[in-house]
Protein backbone atom coordinates (compact mmCIF):
# COMPACT_ATOMS: atom_id res chain seq x y z
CA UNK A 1 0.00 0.00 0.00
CA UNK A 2 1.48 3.42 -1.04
CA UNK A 3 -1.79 5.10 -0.53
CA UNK A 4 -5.53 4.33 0.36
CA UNK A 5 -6.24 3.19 -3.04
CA UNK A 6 -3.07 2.63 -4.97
CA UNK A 7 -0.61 -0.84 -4.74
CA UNK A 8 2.41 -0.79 -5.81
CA UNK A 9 3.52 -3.86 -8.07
CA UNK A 10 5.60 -5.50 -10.06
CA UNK A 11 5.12 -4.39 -13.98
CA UNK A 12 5.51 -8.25 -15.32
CA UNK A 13 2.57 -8.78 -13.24
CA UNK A 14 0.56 -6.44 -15.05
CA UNK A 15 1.02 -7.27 -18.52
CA UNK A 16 0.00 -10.23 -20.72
CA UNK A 17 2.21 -11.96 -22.29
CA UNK A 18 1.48 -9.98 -25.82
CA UNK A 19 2.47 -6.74 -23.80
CA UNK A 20 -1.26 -5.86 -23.12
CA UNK A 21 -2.11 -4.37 -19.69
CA UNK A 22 -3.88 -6.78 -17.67
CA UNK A 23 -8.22 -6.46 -17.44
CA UNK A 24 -8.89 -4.65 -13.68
CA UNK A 25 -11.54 -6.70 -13.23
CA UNK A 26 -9.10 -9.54 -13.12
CA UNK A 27 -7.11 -8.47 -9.94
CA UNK A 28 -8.04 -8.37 -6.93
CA UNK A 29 -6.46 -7.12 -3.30
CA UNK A 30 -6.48 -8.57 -0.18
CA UNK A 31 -5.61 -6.02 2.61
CA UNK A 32 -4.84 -5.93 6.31
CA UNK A 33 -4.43 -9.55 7.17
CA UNK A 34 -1.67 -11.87 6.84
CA UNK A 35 -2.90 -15.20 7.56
CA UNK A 36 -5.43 -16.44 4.50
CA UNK A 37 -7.47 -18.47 6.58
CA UNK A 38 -8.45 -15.00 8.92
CA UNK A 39 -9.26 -13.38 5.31
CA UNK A 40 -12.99 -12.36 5.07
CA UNK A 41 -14.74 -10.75 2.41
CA UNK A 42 -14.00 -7.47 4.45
CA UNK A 43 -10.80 -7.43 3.43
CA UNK A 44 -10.78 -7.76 -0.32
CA UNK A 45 -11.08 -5.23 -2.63
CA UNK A 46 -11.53 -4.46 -6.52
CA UNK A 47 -9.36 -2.98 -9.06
CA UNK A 48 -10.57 -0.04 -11.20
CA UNK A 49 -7.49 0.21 -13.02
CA UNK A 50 -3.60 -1.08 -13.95
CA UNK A 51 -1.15 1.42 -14.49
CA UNK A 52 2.41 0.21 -16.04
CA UNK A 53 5.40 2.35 -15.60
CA UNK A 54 5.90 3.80 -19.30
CA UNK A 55 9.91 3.23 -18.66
CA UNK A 56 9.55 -0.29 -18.09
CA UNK A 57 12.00 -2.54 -20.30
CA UNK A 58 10.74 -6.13 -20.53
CA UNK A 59 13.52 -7.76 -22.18
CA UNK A 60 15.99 -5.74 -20.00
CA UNK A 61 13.88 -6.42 -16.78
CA UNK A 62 14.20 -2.54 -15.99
CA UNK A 63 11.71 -0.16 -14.05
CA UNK A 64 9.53 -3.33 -13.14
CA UNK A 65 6.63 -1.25 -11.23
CA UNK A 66 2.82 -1.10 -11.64
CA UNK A 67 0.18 0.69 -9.78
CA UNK A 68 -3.23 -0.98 -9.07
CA UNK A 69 -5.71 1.50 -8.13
CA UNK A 70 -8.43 0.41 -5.68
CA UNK A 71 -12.20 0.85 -6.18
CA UNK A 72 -12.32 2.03 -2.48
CA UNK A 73 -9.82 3.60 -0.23
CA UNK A 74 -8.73 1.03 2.85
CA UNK A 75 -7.77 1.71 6.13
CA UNK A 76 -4.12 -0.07 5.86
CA UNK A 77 -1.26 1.43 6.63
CA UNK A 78 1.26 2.48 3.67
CA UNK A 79 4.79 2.17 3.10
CA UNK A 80 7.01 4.94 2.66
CA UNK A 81 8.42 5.02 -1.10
CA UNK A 82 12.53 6.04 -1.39
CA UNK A 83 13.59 8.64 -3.58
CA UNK A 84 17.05 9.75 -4.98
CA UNK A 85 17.88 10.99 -1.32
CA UNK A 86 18.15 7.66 -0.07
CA UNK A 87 20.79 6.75 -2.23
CA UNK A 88 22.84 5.83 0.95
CA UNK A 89 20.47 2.63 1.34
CA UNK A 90 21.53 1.06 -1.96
CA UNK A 91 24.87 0.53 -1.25
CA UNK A 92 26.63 -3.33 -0.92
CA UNK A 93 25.53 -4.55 2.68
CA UNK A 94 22.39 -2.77 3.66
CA UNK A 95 20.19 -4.90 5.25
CA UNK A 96 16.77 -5.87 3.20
CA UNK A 97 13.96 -7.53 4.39
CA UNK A 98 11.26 -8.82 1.41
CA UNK A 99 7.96 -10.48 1.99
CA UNK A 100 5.71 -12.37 -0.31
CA UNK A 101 3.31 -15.53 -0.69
CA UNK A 102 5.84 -17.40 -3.14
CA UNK A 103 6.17 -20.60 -3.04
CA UNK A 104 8.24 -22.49 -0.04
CA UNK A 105 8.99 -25.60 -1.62
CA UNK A 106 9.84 -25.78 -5.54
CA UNK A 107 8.59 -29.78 -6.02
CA UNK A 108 6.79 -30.42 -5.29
CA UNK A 109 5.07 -26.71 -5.83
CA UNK A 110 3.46 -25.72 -2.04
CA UNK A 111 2.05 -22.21 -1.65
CA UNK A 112 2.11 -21.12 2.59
CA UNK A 113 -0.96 -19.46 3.66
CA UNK A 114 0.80 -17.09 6.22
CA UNK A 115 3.17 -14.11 4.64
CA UNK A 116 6.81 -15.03 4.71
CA UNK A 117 9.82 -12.64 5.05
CA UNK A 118 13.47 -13.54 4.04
CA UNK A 119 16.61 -11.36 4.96
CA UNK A 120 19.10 -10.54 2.82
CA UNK A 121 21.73 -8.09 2.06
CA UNK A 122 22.44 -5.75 -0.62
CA UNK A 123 25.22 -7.25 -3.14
CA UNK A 124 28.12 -5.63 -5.34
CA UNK A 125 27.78 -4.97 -8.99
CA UNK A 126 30.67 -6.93 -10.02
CA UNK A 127 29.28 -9.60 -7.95
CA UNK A 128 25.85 -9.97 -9.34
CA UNK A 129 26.86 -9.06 -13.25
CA UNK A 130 28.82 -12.30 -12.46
CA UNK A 131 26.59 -14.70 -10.68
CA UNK A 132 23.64 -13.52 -12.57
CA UNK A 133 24.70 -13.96 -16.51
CA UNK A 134 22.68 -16.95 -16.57
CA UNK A 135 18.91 -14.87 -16.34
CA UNK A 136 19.84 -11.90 -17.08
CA UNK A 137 21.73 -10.32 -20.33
CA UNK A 138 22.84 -7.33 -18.30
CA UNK A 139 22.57 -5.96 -14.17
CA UNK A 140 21.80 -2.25 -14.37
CA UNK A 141 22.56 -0.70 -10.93
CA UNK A 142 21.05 2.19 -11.72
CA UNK A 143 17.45 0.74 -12.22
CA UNK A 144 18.41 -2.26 -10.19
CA UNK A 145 19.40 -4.02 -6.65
CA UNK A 146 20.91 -7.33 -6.35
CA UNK A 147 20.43 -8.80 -3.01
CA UNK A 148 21.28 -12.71 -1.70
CA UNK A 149 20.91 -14.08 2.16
CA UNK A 150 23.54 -14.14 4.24
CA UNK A 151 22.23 -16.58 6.94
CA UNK A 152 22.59 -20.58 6.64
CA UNK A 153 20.23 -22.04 5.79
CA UNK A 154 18.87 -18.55 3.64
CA UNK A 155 15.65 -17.84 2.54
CA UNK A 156 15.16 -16.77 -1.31
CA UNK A 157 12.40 -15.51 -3.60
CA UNK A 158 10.37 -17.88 -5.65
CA UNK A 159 7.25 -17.81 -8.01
CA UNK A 160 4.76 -15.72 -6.81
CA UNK A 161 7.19 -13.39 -4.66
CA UNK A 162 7.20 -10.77 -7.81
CA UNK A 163 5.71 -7.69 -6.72
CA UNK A 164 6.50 -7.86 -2.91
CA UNK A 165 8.35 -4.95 -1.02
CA UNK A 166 11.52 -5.15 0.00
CA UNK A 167 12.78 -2.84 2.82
CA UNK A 168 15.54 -1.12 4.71
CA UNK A 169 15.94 1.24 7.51
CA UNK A 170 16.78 5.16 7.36
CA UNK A 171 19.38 6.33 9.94
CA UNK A 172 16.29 7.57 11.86
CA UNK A 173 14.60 3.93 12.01
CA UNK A 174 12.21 4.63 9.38
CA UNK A 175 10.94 1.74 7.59
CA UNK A 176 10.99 2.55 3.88
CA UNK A 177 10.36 0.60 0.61
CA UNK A 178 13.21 0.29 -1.93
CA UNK A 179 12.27 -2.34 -4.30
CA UNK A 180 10.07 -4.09 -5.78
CA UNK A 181 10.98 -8.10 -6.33
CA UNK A 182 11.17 -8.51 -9.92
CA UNK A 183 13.34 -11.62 -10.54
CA UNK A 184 15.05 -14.86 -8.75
CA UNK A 185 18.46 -15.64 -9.52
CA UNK A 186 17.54 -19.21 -10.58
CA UNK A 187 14.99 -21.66 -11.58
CA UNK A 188 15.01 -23.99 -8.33
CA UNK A 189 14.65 -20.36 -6.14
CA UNK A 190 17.93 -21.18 -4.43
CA UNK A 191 19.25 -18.78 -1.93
CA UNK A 192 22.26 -19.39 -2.78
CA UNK A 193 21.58 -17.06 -6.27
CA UNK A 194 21.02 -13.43 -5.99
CA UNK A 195 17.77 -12.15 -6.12
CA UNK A 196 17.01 -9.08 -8.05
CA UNK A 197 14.64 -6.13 -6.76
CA UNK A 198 13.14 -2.91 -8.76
CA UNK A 199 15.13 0.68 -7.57
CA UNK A 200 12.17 2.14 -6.12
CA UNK A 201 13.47 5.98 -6.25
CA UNK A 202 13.27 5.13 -9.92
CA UNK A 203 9.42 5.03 -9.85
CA UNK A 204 8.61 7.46 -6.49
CA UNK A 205 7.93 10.40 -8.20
CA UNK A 206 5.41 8.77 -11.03
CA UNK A 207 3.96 6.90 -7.97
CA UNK A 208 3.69 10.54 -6.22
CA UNK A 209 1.57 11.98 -9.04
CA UNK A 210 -0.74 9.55 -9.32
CA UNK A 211 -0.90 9.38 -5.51
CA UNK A 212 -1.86 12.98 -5.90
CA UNK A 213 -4.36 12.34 -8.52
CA UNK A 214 -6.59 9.21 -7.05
CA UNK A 215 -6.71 10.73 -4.06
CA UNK A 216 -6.74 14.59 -4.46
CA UNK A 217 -8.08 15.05 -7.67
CA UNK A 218 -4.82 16.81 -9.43
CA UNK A 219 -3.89 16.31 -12.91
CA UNK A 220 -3.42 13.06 -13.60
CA UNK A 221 0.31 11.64 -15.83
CA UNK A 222 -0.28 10.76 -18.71
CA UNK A 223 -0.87 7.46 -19.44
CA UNK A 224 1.82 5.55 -21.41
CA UNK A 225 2.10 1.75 -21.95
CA UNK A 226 5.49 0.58 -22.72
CA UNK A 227 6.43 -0.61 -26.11
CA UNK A 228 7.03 -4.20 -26.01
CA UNK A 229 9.94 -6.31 -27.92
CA UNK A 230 10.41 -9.62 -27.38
CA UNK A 231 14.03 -10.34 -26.61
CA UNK A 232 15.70 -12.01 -28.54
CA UNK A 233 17.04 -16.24 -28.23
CA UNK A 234 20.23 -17.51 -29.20
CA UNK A 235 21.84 -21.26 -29.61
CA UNK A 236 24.02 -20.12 -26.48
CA UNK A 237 20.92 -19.13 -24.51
CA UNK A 238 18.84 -22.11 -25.67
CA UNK A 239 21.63 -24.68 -24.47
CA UNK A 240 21.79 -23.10 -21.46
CA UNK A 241 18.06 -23.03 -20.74
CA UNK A 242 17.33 -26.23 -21.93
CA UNK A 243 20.16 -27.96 -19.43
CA UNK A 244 18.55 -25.81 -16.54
CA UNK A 245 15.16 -26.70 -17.42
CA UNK A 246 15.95 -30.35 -17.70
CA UNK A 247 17.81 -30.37 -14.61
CA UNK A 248 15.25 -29.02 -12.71
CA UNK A 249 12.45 -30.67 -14.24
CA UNK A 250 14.50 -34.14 -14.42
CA UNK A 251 16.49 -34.14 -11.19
CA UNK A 252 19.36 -36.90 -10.39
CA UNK A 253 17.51 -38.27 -13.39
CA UNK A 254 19.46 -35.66 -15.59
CA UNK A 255 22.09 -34.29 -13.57
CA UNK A 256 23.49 -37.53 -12.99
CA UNK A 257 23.30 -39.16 -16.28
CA UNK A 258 25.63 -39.71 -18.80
CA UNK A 259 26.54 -38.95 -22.68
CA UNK A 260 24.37 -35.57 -22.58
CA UNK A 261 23.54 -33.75 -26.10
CA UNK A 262 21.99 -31.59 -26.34
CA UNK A 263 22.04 -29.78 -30.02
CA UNK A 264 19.81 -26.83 -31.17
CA UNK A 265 19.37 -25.00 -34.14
CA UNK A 266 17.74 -21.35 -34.42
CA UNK A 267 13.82 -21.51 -35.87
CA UNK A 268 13.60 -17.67 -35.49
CA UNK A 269 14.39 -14.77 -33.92
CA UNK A 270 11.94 -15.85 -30.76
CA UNK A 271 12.88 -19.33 -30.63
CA UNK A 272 15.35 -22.52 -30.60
CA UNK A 273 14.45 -26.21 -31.45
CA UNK A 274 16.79 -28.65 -29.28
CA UNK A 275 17.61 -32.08 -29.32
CA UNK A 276 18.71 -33.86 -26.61
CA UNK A 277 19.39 -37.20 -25.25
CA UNK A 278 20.82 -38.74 -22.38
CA UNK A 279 21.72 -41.89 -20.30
CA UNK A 280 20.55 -42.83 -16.87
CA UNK A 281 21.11 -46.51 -15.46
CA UNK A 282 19.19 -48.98 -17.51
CA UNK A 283 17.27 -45.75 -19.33
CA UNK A 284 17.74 -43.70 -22.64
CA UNK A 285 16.05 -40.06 -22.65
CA UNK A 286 15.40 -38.73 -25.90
CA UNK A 287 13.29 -36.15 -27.30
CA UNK A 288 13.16 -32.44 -27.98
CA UNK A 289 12.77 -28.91 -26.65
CA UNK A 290 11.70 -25.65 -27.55
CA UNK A 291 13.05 -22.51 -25.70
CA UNK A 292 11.56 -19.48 -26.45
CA UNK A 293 10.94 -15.78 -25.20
CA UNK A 294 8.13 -14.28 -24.07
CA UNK A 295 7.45 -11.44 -21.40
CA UNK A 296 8.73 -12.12 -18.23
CA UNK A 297 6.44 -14.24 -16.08
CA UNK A 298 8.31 -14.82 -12.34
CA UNK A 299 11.05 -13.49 -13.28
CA UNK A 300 12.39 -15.13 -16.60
CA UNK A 301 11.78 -14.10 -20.13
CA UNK A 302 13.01 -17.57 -21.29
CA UNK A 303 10.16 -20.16 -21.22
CA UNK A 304 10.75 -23.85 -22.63
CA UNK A 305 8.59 -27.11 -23.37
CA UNK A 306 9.37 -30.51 -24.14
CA UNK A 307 8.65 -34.33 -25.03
CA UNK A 308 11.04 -36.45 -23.76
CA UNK A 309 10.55 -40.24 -24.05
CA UNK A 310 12.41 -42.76 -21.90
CA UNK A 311 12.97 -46.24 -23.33
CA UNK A 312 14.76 -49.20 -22.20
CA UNK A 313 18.09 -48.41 -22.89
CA UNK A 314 19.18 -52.64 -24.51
CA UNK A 315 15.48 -52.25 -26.38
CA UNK A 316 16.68 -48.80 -27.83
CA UNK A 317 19.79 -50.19 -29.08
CA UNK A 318 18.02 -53.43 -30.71
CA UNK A 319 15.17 -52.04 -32.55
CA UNK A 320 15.41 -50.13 -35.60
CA UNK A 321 11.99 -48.21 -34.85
CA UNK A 322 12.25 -48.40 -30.97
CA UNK A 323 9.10 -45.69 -30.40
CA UNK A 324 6.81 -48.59 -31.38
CA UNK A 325 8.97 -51.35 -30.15
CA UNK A 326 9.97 -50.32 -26.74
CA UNK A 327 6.62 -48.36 -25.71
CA UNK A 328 8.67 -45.70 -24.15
CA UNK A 329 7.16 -43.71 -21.08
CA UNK A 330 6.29 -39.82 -22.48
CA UNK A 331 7.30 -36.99 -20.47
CA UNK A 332 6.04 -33.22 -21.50
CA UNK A 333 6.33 -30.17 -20.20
């Protein structure tokens, strides 16, 4: 809450994946309770309308921020927004605190009903450009902050964190909001990968006027959606996603075979037809995958599917047409 009607949000979470703002009547809020089995019809509100930050750069993952704007003011308290005078909270080791309803265990997927907070700390450039090259073609620091936990075991961001606050403290105690969590550092959430947030003093002062104008009656901004281009997919990026995805969808199954290939060839700009196969114990994996782009959805503009068939790895090697011989076990996703 910034303001009796307005949310602040994560942009990806506002879009479709064509780069269409989202229907209003699609959202809803749920305010001043953090325990979904207390929440009661009380506390949920309507959206009248989705505002997208005009500067926001999909395929760059810059200026992630949205506005929701309530159908009726509520009574919960707001955050405090930063602005370019708290630059002295965005440097490496400030404490951050983020909260969200993501998920708390990757697979299989479980969603907690209570709110969850992790602690982290603020990271270097150098480090993150390095330890985030996997998800993300470049780490602006300017629009940017890279944060990772610093306790053992940590606690990182995972699907359905995006939009969440995360926070710091002003020299006088304040509690204040600077960022807004647009993207985990992996595909298994680990905590051991940085986690990237929004620079809120990017976004304060557009939040300001529109703060102004739902709830005063000034002028209202004017109203910009951001032109969308889907980013680009190379062979590089496509072998990379495809071992990640296959790793994480596949387990010990993948990571622990043997005689990986994986070999991909360029369909167009937006996407990459692989092949792969691989050996596990007694079982042969073989079968394709398509990595493509598409807007960022929790925090990844690469999305991927497959069909991957497992056959008996002696009937593989005796049949000449072992997909009819060996009825091989289907796996998509």
């Amino acid at each position: 809450m910034v303001s009796p009607r307005l949310i602040l949000t994560a942009a990806h979470c506002a879009l479709t994946e064509t780069g269409k703002v989202t229907v209003a009547a699609n959202f809803s809020v749920l305010t001043g309770v953090g325990d979904l089995e207390e929440a009661s019809p009380e506390h949920t509100s309507r959206v009248s309308r989705v505002l997208v930050f005009p500067e926001y750069e999909p395929s760059r993952f810059l200026n992630d921020a949205a506005l929701l704007v309530l159908t009726e003011p509520v009574a919960t308290p707001t955050l405090p927004l930063a602005t370019p005078s708290d630059a002295a909270l965005l440097t490496d080791g400030t404490p951050v605190a983020a909260a969200g309803w993501g998920l708390v265990d990757v697979d299989p997927p479980r969603l907690p009903t209570v709110l969850r907070e992790a602690r982290s700390v603020i990271q270097s450039t150098a480090y993150c450009q390095r330890r985030l090259r996997r998800v993300l073609p470049v780490y602006a620091s300017d629009s940017q902050i890279c944060v990772q936990s610093q306790l053992e075991p940590g606690a990182g961001l995972c699907n359905g964190d995006s939009g969440g606050p995360g926070v710091a403290q002003r020299a006088d105690g304040t509690t204040v909001q600077i960022g807004i969590i647009s993207l985990k550092g992996s595909f298994d959430c680990s905590p051991q990968s940085p986690q990237v947030l929004a620079r809120v003093d990017r976004v304060s002062s557009w939040v300001a006027a529109w703060s102004a104008a739902v709830e005063f009656g000034a002028p209202a901004p004017a109203v910009e959606v951001p032109k969308v281009e889907l980013p680009p997919v190379t062979r590089a990026d496509a072998e990379i996603v495809a071992w990640l995805g296959l790793e994480g969808d596949f387990g010990n199954r993948f990571a622990k075979g043997r005689y990986h290939r994986i070999e991909c060839r360029r369909i167009d700009r937006e996407k990459v037809k692989c092949r792969v196969q691989w050996l596990k114990g007694a079982h042969f994996y073989r079968g394709g995958i398509t990595v493509y782009t598409a807007l960022p959805r929790e925090g990844f503009i690469y999305n991927y599917r497959y069909t991957i068939r497992r056959f008996d790895a002696s009937c593989w090697l005796e049949y000449l047409h072992p997909i009819q011989a060996c009825n091989p076990r289907v796996f998509k996703g």
